[in-house]
C-alpha atoms as a PDB file:
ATOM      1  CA  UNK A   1     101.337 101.382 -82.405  1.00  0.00           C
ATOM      2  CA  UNK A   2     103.584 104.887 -82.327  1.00  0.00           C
ATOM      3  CA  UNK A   3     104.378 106.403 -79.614  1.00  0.00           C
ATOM      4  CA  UNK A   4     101.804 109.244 -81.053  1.00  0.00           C
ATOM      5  CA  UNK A   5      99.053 107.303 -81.781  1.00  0.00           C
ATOM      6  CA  UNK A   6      99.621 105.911 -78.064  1.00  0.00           C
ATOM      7  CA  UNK A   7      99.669 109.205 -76.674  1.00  0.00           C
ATOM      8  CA  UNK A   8      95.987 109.763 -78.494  1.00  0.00           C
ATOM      9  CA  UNK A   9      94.544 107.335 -77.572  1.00  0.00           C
ATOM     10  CA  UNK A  10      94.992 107.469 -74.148  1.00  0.00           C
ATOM     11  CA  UNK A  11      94.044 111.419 -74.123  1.00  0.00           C
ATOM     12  CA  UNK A  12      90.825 110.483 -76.074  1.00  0.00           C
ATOM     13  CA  UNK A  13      90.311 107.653 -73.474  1.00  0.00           C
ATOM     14  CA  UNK A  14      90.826 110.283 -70.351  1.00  0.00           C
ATOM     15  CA  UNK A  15      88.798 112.889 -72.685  1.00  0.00           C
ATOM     16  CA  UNK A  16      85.946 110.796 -72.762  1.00  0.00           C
ATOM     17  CA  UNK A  17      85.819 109.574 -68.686  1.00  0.00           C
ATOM     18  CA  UNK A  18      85.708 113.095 -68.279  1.00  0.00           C
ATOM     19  CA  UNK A  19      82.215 113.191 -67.656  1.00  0.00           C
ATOM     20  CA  UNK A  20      80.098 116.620 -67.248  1.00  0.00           C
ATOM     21  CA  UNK A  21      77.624 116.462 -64.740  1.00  0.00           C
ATOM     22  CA  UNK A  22      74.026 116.034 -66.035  1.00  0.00           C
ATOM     23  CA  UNK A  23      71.501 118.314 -64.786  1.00  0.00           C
ATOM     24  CA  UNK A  24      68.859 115.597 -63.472  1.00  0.00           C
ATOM     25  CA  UNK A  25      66.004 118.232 -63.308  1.00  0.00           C
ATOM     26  CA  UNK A  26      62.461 116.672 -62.094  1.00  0.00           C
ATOM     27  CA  UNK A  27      64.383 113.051 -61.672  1.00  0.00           C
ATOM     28  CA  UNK A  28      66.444 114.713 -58.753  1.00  0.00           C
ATOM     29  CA  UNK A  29      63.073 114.574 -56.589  1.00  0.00           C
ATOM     30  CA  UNK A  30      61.413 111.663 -58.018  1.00  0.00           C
ATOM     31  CA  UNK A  31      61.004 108.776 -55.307  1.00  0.00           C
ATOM     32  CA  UNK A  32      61.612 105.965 -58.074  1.00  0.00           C
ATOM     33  CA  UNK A  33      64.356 107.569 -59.782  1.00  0.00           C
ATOM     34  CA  UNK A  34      66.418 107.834 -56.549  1.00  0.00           C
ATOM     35  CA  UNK A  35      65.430 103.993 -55.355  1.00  0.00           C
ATOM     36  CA  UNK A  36      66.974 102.634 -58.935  1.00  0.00           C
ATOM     37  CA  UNK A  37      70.102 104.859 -58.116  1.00  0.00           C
ATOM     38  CA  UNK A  38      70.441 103.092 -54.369  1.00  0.00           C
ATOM     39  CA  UNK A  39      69.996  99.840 -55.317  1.00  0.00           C
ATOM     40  CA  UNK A  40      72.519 100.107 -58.651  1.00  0.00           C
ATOM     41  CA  UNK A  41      74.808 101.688 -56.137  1.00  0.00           C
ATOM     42  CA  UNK A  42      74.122  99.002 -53.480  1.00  0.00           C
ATOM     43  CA  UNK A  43      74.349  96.118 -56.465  1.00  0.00           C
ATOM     44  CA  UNK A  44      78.254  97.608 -57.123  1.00  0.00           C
ATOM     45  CA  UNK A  45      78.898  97.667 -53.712  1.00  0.00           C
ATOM     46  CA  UNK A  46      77.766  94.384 -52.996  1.00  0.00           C
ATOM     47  CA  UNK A  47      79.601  92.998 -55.903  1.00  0.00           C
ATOM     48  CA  UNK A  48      82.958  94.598 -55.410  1.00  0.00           C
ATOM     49  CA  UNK A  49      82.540  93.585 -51.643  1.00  0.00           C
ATOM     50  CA  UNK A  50      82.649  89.711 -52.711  1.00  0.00           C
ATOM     51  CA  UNK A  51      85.755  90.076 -55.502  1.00  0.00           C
ATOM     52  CA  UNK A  52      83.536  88.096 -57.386  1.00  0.00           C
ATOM     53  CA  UNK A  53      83.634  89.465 -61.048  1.00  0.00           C
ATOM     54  CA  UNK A  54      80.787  87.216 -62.502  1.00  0.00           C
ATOM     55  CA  UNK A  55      77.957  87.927 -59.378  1.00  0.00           C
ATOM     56  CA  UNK A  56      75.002  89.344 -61.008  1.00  0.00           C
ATOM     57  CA  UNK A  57      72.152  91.535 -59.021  1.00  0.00           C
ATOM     58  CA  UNK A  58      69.861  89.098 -57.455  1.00  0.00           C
ATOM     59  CA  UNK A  59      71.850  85.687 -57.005  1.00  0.00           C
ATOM     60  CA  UNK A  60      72.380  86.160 -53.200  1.00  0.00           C
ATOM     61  CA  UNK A  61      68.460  86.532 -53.142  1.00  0.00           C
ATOM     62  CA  UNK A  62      67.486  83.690 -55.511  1.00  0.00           C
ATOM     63  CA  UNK A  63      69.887  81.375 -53.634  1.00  0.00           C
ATOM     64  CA  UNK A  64      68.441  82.897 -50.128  1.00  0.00           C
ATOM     65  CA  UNK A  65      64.645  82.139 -51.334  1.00  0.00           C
ATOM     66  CA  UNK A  66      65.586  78.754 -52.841  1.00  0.00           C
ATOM     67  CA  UNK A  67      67.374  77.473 -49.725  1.00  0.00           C
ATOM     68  CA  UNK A  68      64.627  78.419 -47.801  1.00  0.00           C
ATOM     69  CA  UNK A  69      62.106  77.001 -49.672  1.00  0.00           C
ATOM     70  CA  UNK A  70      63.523  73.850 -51.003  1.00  0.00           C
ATOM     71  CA  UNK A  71      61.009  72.779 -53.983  1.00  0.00           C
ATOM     72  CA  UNK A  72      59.880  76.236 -55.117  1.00  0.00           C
ATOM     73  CA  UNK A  73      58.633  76.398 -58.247  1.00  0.00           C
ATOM     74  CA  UNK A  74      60.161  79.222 -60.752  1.00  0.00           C
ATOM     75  CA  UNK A  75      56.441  81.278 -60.482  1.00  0.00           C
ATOM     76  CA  UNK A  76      56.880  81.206 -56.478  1.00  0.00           C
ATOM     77  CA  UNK A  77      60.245  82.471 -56.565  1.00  0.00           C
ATOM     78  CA  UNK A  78      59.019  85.176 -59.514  1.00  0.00           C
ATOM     79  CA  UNK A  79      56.969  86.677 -56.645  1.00  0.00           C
ATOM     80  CA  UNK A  80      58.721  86.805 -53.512  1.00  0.00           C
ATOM     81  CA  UNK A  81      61.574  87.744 -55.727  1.00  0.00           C
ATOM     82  CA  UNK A  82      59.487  90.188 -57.068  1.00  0.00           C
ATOM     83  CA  UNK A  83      60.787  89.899 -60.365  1.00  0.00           C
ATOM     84  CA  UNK A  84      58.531  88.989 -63.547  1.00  0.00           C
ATOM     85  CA  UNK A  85      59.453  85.646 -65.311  1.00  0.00           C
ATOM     86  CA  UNK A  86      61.745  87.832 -68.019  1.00  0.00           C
ATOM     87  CA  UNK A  87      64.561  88.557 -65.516  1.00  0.00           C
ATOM     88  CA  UNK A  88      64.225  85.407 -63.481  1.00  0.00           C
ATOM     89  CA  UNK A  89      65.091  83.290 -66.230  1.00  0.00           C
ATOM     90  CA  UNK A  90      68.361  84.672 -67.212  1.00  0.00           C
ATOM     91  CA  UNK A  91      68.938  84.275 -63.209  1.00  0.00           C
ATOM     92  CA  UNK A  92      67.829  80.554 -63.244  1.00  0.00           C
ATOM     93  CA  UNK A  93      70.269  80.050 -66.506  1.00  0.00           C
ATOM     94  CA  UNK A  94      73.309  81.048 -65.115  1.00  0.00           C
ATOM     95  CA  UNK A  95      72.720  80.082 -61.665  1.00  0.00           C
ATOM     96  CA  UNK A  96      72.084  76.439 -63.813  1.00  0.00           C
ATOM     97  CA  UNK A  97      75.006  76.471 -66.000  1.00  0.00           C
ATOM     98  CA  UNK A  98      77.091  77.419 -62.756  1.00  0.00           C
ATOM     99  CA  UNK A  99      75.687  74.313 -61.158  1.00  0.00           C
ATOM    100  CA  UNK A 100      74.457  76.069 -58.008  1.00  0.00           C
ATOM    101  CA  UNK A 101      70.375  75.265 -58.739  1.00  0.00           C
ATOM    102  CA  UNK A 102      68.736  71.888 -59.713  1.00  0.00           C
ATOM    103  CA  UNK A 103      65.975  71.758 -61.089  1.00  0.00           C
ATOM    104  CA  UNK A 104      63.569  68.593 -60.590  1.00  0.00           C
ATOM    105  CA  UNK A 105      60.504  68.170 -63.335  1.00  0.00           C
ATOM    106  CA  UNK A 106      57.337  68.048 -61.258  1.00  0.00           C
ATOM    107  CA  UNK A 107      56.160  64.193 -61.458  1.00  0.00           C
ATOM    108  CA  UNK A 108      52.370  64.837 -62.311  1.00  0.00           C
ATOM    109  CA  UNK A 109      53.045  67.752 -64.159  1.00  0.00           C
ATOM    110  CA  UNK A 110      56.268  67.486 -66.831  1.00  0.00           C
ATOM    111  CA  UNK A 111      55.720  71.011 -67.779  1.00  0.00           C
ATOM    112  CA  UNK A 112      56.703  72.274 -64.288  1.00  0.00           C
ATOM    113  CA  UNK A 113      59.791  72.061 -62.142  1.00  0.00           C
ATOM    114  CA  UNK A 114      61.030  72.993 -58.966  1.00  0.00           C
ATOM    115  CA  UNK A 115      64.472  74.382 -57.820  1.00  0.00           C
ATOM    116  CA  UNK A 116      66.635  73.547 -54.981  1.00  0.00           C
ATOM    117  CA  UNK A 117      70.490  74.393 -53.799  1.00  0.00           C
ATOM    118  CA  UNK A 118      72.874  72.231 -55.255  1.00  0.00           C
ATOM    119  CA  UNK A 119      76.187  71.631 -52.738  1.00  0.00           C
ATOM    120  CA  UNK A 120      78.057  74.013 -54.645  1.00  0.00           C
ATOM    121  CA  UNK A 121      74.683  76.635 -54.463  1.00  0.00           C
ATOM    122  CA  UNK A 122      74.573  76.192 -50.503  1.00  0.00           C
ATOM    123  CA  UNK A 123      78.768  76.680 -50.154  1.00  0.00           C
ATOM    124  CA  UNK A 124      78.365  79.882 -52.362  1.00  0.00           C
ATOM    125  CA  UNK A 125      75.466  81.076 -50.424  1.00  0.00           C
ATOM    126  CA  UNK A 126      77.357  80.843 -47.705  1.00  0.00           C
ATOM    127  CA  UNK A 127      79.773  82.899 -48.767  1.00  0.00           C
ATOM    128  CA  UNK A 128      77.853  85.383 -50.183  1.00  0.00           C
ATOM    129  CA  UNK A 129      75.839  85.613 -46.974  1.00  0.00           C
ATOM    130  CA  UNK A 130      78.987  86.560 -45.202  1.00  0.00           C
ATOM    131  CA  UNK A 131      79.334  89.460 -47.897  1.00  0.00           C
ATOM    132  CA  UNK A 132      75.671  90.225 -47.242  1.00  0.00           C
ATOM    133  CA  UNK A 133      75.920  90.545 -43.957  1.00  0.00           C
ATOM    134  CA  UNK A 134      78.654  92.937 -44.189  1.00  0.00           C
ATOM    135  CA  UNK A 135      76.899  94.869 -46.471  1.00  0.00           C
ATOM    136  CA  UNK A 136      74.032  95.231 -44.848  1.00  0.00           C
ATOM    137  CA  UNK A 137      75.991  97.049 -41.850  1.00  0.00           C
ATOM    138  CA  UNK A 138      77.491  99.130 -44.146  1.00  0.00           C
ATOM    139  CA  UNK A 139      73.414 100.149 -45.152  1.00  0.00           C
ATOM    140  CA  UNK A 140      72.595 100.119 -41.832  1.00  0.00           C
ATOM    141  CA  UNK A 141      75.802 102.812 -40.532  1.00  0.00           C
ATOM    142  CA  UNK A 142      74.551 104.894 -44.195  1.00  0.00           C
ATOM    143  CA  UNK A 143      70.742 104.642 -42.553  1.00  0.00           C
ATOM    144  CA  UNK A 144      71.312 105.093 -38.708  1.00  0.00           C
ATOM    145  CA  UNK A 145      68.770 104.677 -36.744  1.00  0.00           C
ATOM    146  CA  UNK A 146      65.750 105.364 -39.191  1.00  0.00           C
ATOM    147  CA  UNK A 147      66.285 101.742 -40.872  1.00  0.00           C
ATOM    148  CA  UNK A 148      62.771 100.335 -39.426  1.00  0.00           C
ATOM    149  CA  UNK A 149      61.163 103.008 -40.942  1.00  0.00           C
ATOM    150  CA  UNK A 150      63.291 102.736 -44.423  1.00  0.00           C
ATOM    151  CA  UNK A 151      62.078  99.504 -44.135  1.00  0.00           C
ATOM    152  CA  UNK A 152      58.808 100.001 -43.580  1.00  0.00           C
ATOM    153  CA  UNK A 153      58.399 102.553 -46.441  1.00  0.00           C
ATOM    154  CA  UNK A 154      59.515 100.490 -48.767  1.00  0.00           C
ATOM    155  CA  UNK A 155      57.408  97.221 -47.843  1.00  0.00           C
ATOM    156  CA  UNK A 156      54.376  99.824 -48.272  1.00  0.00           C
ATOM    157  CA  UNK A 157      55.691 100.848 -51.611  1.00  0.00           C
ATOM    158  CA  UNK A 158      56.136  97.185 -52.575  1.00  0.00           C
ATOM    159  CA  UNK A 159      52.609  96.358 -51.335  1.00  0.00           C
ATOM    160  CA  UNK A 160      50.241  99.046 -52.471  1.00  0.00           C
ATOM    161  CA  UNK A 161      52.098  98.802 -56.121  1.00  0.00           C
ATOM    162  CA  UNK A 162      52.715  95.701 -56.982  1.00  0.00           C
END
């Protein structure tokens, strides 16, 4: 590649991270629209916080739920997860394929299994827990002292829509 060609490609490449802001209009004082923002903003915290490049939104509390409910079944963990079966399987996948979950086929029924921590699913809970835990002060220093009632806004949201 020229030295040219280098030289436009790396303005184009600044041009376009050059981002205008966006008006946001109505979204800026919509309820949901600001909760998705927090949590992808807490998600990217989260995951820069543990280094770990391949961490994807939800592991800490899939491993969480599964450690402390050895057995669960993939529907049970759907809803205290509170996520529909479409974004838990992915989860379940790659926490599989990473060799952090087993899953055991149910013995009177072989259509349904349940999921427990694997040794290497409890040591990376662990560490992620750490993370979590650091995290969460971070939320709670962001929050101050109205994190009860944070809390307990979004548990009513949670309950009278889902």
């Amino acid at each position: 590649m020229s030295e040219t060609t280098t030289r436009k490609a790396k303005s184009a490449k600044a041009a376009a991270e050059k981002v205008e802001p966006v008006k946001l209009g109505k979204l800026d004082s919509y309820i949901g629209f600001n909760l998705r923002l927090a949590q992808n903003a807490s998600f990217k915290a989260f995951k820069r916080h543990t280094g770990d490049a391949e961490l994807r939104p939800g592991w800490f509390a899939v491993l969480s739920l599964i450690h402390d409910n050895p057995g669960i079944t993939p529907m049970a963990l759907s809803k205290a997860s509170g996520r529909d079966k479409s974004t838990l399987t992915p989860v379940l996948r790659d926490l599989l394929r990473l060799k952090l979950i087993a899953r055991e086929t149910v013995e009177n029924d072989k259509r349904s299994y349940t999921l427990s921590l694997t040794r290497l699913g409890k040591d990376k809970l662990a560490m992620l827990a750490e993370h979590a835990a650091a995290h969460d002060r971070t939320l709670d220093e962001i929050v101050g002292d109205k994190k009860e009632e944070l809390i307990r806004l979004l548990k009513r949201i949670s309950a009278l829509l889902d």
